[in-house]
Protein backbone atom coordinates (compact mmCIF):
# COMPACT_ATOMS: atom_id res chain seq x y z
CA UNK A 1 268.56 301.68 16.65
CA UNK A 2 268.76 303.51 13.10
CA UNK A 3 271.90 303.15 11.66
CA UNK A 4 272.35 307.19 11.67
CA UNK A 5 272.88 307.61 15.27
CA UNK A 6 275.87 305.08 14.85
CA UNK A 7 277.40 307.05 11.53
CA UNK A 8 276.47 310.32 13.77
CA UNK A 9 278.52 309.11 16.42
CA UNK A 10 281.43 307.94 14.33
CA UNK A 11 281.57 311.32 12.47
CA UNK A 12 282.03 313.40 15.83
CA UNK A 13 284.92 310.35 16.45
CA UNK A 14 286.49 310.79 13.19
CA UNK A 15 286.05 314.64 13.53
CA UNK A 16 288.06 314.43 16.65
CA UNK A 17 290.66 312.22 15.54
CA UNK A 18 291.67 315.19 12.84
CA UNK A 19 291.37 317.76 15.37
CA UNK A 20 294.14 315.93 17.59
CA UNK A 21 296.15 315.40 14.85
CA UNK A 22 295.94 318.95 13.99
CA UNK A 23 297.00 319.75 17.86
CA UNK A 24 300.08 317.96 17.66
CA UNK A 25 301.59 320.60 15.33
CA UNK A 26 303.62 323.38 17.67
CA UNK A 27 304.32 326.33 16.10
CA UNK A 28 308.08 326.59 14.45
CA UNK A 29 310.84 328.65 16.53
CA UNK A 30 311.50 330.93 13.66
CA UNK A 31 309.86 333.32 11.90
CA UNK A 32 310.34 332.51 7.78
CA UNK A 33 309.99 329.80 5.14
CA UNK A 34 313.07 327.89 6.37
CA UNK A 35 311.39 327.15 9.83
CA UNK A 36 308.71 324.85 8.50
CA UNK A 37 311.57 322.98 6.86
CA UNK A 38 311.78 321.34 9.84
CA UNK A 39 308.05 320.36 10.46
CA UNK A 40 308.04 318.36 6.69
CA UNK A 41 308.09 314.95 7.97
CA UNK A 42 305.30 316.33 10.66
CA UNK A 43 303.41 317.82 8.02
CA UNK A 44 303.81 314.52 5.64
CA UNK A 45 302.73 312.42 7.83
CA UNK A 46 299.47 314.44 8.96
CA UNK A 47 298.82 314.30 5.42
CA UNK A 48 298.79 310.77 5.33
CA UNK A 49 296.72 310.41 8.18
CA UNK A 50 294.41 313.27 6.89
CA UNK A 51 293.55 311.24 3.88
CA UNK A 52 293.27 308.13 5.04
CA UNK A 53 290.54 309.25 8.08
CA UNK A 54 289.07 311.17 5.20
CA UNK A 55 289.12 307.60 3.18
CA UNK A 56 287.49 306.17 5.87
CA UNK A 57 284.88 308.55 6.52
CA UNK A 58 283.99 308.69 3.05
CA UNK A 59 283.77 304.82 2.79
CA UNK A 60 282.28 304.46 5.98
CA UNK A 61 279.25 307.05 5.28
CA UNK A 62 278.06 304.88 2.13
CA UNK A 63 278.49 301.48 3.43
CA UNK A 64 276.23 302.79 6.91
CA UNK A 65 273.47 304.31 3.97
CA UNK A 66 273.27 300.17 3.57
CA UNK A 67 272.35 299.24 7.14
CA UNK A 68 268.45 299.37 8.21
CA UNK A 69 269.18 298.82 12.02
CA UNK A 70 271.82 298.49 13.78
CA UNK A 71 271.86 295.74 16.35
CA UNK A 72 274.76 294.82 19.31
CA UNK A 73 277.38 293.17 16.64
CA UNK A 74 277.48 296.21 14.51
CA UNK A 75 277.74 298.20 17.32
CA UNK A 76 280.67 296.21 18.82
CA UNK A 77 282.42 296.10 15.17
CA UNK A 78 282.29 299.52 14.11
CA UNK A 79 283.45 300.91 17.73
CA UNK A 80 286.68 298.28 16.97
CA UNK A 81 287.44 300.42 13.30
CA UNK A 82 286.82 303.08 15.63
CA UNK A 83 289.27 302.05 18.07
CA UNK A 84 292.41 301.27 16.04
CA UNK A 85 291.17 304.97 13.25
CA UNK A 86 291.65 306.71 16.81
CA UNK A 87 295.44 305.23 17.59
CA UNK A 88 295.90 307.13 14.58
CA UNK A 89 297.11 310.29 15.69
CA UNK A 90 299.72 308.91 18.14
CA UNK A 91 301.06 307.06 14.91
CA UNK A 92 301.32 310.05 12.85
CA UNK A 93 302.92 311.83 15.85
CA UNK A 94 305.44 309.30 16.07
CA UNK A 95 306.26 308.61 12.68
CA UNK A 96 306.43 312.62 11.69
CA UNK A 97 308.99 312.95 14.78
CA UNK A 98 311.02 309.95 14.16
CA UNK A 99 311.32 311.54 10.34
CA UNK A 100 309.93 308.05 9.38
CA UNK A 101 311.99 305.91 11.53
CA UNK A 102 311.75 302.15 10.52
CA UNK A 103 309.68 301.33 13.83
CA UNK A 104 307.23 304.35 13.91
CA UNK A 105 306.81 303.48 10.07
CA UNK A 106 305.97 299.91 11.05
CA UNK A 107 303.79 300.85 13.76
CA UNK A 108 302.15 302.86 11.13
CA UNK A 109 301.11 300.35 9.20
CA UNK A 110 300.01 297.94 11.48
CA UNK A 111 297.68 300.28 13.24
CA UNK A 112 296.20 301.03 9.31
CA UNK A 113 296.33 296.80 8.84
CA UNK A 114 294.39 296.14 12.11
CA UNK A 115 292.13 299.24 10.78
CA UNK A 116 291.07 297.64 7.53
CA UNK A 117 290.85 294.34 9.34
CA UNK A 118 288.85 296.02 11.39
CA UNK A 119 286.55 297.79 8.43
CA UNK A 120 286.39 294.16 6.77
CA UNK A 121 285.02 292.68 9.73
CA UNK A 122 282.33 295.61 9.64
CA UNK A 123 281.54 295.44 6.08
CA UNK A 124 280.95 291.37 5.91
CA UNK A 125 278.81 291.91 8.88
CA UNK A 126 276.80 294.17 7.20
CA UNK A 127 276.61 291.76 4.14
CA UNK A 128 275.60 288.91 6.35
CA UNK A 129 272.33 291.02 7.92
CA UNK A 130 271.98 291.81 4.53
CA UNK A 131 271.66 287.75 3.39
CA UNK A 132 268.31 288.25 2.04
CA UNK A 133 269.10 291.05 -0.56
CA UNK A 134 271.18 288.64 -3.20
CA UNK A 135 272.26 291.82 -5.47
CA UNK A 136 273.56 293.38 -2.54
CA UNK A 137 275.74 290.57 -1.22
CA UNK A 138 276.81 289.49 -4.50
CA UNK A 139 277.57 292.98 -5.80
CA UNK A 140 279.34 293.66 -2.42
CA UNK A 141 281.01 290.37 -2.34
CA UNK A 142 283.44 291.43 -4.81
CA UNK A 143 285.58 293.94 -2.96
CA UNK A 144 288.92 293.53 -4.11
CA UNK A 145 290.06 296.86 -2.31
CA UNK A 146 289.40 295.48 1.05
CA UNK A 147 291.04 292.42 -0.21
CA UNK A 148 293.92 293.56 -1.10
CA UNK A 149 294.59 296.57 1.17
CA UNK A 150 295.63 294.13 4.26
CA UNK A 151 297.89 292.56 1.78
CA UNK A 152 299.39 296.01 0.87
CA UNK A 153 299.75 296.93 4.23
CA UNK A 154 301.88 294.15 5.50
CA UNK A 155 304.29 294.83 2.78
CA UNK A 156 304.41 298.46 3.69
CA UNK A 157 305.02 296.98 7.79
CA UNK A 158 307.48 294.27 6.33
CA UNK A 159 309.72 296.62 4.14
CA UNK A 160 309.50 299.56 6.78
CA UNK A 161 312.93 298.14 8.32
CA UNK A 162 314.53 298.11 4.56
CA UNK A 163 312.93 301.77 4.11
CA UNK A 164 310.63 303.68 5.94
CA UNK A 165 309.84 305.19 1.89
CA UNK A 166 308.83 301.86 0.54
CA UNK A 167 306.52 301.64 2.90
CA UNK A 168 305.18 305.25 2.40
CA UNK A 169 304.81 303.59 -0.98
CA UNK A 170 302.17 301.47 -0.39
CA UNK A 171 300.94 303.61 1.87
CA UNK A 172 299.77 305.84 -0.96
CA UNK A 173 298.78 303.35 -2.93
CA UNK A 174 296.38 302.39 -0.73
CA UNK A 175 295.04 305.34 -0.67
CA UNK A 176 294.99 305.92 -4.42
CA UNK A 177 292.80 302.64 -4.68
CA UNK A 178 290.38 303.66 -2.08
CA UNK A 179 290.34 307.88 -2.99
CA UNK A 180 287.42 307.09 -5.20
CA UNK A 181 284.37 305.46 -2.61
CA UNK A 182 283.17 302.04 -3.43
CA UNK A 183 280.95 303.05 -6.53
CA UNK A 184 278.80 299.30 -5.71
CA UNK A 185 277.11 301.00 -2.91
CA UNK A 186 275.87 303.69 -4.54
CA UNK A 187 274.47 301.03 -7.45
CA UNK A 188 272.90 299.11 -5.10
CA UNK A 189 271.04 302.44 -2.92
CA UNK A 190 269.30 303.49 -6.58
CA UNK A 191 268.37 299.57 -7.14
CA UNK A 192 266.53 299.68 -4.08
């Protein structure tokens, strides 16, 4: 299978994990300015969420222009980033109506831990069907994003119970690192 059938399908998955998040907004009881007061934390957190499935859309679509074919383990791989991306909106639904609650904070974070876990695990398969192209593995074996993103994201789980705004924190920081895609991939597509 070509590898664009499998970024196809994940677009119309990522496209659909937006529009749910978008769904979860109800319209506020009153009529003026003051009544989205209320929907900030809602509104907050769908921004989060909005730019990290955005992140991983963008980050997804130039590490797929790597793959020639796409065999079973890819497959298998990218529908587990898909998986934990799409537990995504329940998160953000949670977290925006707890007004960043320690747990739904937590919770959070995990799900976007287990997602980059998830995204590593993708990305080193990739490299490894890749074994024969020694600029590409070596150029793409020096991520430190995906490196340290897990690393960023257990802090953000791990100080979520001291405060929920620590952890939105490193939350954005994450996404600050990864707002610009991985420039190496785009190097290595004009090498070839």
């Amino acid at each position: 299978m070509k590898a664009n059938r499998m970024e196809a399908f994940s677009d119309g998955v990522l496209a659909i994990i937006i529009t749910i998040m978008v769904l979860e907004f109800k319209l506020p009881e009153g009529h003026d300015w003051n009544a989205l007061i209320g929907l900030g934390p809602k509104i907050l957190s769908y921004i989060f969420s909005f730019v990290y499935i955005g992140i991983y859309w963008n980050n997804h679509h130039h590490l797929l222009h790597m793959v020639r074919t796409v065999h079973g383990r890819l497959m298998w791989l990218n529908l587990l980033l898909l998986f934990w991306l799409s537990l995504i909106p329940f998160t953000t639904a949670w977290m925006g109506e707890s007004h960043f609650a320690p747990t739904p904070t937590a919770l959070y974070g995990i799900i976007l831990l287990l997602s980059a876990f998830s995204y590593r695990l993708l990305q080193r398969a990739i490299i490894q069907q890749h074994s024969g192209d020694s600029s590409f593995v070596v150029s793409m074996g020096k991520d430190w994003k995906v490196k340290l993103s897990p690393f960023l994201y257990l802090i953000a789980v791990l100080t979520a119970y001291v405060s929920p705004w620590i952890s939105c924190f490193f939350f954005v920081l994450v996404a600050v690192i990864w707002f610009v895609p991985d420039k190496r991939i785009e190097h290595a597509l004009r090498g070839q």
